[in-house]
N, C-alpha and C. Protein backbone atom coordinates (compact mmCIF):
# COMPACT_ATOMS: atom_id res chain seq x y z
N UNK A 1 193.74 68.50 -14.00
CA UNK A 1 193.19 67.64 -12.96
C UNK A 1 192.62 66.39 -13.61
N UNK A 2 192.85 65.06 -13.10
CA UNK A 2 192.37 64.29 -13.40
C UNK A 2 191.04 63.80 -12.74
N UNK A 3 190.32 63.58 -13.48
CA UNK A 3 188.73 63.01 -13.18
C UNK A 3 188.54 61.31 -12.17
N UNK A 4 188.15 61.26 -11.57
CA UNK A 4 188.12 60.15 -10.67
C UNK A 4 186.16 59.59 -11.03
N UNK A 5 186.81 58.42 -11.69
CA UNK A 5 185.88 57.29 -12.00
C UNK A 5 184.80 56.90 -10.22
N UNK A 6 183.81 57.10 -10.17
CA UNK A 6 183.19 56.72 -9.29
C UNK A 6 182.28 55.83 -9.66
N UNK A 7 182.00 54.45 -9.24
CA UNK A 7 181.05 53.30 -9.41
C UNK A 7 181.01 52.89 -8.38
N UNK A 8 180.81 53.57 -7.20
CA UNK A 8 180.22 53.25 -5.70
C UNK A 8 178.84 53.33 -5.65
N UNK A 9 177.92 52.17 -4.80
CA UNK A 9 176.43 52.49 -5.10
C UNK A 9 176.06 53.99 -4.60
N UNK A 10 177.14 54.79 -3.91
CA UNK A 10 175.92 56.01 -3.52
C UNK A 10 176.58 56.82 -4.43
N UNK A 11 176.50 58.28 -4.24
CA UNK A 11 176.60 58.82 -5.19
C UNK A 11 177.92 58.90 -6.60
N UNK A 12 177.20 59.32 -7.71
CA UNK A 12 178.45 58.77 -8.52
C UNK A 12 178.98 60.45 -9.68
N UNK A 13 179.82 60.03 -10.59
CA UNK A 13 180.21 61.09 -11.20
C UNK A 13 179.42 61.84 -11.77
N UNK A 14 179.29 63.32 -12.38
CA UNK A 14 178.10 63.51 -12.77
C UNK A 14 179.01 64.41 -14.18
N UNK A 15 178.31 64.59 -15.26
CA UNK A 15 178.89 64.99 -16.45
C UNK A 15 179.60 66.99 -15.93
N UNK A 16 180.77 66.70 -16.70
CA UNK A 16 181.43 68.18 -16.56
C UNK A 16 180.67 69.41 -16.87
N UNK A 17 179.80 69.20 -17.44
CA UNK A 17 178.86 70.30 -18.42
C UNK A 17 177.79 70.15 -17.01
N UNK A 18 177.72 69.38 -16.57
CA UNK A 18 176.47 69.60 -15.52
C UNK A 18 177.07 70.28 -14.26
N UNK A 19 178.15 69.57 -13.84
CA UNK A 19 178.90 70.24 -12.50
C UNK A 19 179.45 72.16 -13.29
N UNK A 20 179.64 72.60 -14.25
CA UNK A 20 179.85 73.82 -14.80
C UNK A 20 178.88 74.51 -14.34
N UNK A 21 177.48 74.30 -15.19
CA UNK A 21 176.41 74.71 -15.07
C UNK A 21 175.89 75.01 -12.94
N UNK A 22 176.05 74.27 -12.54
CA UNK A 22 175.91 74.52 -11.27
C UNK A 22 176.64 75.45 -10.55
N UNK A 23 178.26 75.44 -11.01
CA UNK A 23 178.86 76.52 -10.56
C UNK A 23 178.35 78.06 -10.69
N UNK A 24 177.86 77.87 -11.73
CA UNK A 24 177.45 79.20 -12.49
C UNK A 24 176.19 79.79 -12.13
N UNK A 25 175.38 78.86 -11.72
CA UNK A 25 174.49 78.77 -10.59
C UNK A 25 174.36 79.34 -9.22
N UNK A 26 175.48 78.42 -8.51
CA UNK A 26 176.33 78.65 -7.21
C UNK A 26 175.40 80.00 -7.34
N UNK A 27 175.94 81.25 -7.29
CA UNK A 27 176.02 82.52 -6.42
C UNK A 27 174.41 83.23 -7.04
N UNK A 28 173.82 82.78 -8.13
CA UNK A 28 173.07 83.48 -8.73
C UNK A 28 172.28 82.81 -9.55
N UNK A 29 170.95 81.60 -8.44
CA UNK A 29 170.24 80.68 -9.45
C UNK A 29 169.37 81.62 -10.50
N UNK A 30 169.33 81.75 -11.61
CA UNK A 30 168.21 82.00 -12.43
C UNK A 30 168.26 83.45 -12.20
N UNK A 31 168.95 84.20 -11.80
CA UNK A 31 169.06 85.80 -11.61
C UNK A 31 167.74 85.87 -10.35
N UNK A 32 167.67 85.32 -9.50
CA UNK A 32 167.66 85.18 -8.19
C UNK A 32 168.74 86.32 -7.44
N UNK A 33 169.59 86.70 -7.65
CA UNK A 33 170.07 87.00 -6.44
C UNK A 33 170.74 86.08 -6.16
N UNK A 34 170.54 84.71 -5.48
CA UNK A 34 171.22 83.79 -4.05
C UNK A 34 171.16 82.66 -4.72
N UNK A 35 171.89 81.66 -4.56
CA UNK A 35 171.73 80.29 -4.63
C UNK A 35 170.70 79.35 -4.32
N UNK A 36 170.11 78.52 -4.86
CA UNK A 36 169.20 77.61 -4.06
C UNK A 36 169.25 76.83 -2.93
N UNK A 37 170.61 76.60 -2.62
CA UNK A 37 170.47 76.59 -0.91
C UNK A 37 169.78 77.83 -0.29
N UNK A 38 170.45 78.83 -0.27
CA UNK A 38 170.12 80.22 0.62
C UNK A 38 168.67 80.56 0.26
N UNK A 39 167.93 80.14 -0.55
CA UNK A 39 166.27 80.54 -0.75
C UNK A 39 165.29 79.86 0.28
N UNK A 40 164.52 80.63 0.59
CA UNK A 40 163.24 79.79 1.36
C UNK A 40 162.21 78.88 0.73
N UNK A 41 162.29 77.73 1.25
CA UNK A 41 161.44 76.71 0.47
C UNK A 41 160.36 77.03 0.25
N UNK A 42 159.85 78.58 0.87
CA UNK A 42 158.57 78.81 0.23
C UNK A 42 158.33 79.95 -0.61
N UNK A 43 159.74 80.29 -1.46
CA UNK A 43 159.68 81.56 -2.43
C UNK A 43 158.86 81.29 -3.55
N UNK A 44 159.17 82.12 -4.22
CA UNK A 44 158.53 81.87 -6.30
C UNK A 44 159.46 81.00 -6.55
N UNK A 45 160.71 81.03 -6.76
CA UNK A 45 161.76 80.87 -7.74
C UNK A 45 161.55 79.23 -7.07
N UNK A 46 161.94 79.08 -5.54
CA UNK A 46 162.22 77.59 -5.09
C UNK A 46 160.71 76.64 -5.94
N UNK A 47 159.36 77.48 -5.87
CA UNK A 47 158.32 76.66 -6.04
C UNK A 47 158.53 76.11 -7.29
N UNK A 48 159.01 77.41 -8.70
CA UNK A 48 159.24 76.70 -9.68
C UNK A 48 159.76 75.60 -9.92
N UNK A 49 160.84 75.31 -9.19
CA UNK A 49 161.90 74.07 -8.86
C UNK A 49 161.07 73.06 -8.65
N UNK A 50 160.10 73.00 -7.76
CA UNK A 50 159.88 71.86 -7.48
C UNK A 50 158.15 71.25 -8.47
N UNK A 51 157.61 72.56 -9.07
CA UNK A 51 156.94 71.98 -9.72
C UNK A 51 157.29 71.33 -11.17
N UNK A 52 158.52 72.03 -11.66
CA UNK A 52 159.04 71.40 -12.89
C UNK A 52 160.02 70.00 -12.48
N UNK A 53 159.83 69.92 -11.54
CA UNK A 53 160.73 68.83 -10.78
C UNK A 53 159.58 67.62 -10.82
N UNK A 54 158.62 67.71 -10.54
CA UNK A 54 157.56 66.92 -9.98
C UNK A 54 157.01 66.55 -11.38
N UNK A 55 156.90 67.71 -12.58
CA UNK A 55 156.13 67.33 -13.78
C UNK A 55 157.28 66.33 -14.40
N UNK A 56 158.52 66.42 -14.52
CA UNK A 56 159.58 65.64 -15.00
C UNK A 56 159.33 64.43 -14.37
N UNK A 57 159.20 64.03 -13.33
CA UNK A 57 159.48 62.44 -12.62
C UNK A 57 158.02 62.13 -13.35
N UNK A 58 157.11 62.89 -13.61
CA UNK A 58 155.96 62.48 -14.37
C UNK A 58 155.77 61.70 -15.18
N UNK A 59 156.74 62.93 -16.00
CA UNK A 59 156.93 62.16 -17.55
C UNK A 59 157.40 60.73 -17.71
N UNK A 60 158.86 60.93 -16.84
CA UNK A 60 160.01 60.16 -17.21
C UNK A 60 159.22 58.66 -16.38
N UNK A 61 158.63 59.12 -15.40
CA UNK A 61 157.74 57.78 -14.73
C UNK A 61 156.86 57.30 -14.67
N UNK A 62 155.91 58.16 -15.10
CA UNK A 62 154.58 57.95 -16.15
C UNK A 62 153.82 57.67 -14.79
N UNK A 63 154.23 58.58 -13.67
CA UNK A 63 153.43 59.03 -12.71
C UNK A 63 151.75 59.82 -12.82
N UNK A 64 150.88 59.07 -12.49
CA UNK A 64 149.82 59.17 -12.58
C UNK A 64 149.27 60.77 -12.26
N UNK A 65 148.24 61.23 -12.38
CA UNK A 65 148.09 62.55 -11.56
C UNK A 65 147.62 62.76 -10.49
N UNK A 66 146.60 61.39 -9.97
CA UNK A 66 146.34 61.25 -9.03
C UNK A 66 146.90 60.40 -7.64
N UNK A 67 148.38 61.05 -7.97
CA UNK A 67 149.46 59.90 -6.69
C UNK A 67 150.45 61.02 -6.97
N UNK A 68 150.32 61.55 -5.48
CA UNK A 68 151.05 63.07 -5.32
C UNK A 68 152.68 62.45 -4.91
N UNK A 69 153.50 63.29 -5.30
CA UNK A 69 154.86 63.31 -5.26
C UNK A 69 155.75 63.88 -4.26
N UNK A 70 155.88 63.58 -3.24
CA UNK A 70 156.97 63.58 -2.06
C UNK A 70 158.51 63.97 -2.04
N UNK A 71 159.02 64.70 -1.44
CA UNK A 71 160.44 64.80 -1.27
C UNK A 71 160.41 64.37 0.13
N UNK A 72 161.10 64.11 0.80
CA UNK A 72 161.13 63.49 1.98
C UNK A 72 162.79 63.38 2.50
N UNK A 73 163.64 64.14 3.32
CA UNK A 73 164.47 64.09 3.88
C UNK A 73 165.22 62.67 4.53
N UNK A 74 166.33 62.18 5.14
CA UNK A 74 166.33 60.49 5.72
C UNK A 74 167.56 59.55 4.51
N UNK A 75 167.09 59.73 3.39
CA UNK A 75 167.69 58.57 2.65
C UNK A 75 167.32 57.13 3.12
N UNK A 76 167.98 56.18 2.97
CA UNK A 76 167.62 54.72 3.13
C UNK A 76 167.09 54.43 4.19
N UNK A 77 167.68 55.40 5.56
CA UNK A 77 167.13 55.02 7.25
C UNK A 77 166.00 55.60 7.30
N UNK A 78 165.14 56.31 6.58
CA UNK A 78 163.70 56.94 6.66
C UNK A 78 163.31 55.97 6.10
C-alpha cells in the first residue's frame, strides 16, 4: 500500500509506528479490557489519560498551574 502525503490544514499524516501502536490498542487499551472509546469518561484508566494528558501540554507549554486545562468538544465553530 502506498502512503498518501497529507498537507491539508486539518488533519494530517501521522507516523506508522504511531497508527500501529493504536491498532494494538484498538481492542485492549492498557489491558483494560475495551478500547478508549468504549470506557466511561469517568473510569480509573480514562482519568489516567487525561491527567498525563494535561501534565504533558504543561510541560511542552509551560502551562502555569494555576490556569486549568479544558477539553472542550466543537472544533473551530465552538
Amino acid at each position: 500500500m502506498n502512503r498518501v502525503y497529507n498537507f491539508s490544514a486539518g488533519p494530517s499524516m501521522l507516523p506508522e509506528k504511531v497508527l500501529k501502536e493504536c491498532a494494538e490498542q484498538m481492542m485492549n487499551y492498557n489491558g483494560s479490557g475495551m478500547s478508549v472509546m468504549e470506557m466511561s469518561h469517568r473510569s480509573k484508566v480514562y482519568d489516567a489519560i487525561i491527567v498525563e494528558t494535561k501534565q504533558r501540554l504543561r510541560d511542552v507549554m509551560n502551562i502555569p498551574e494555576n490556569y486549568e486545562i479544558l477539553f472542550l468538544q466543537g472544533g473551530a465553530s465552538t
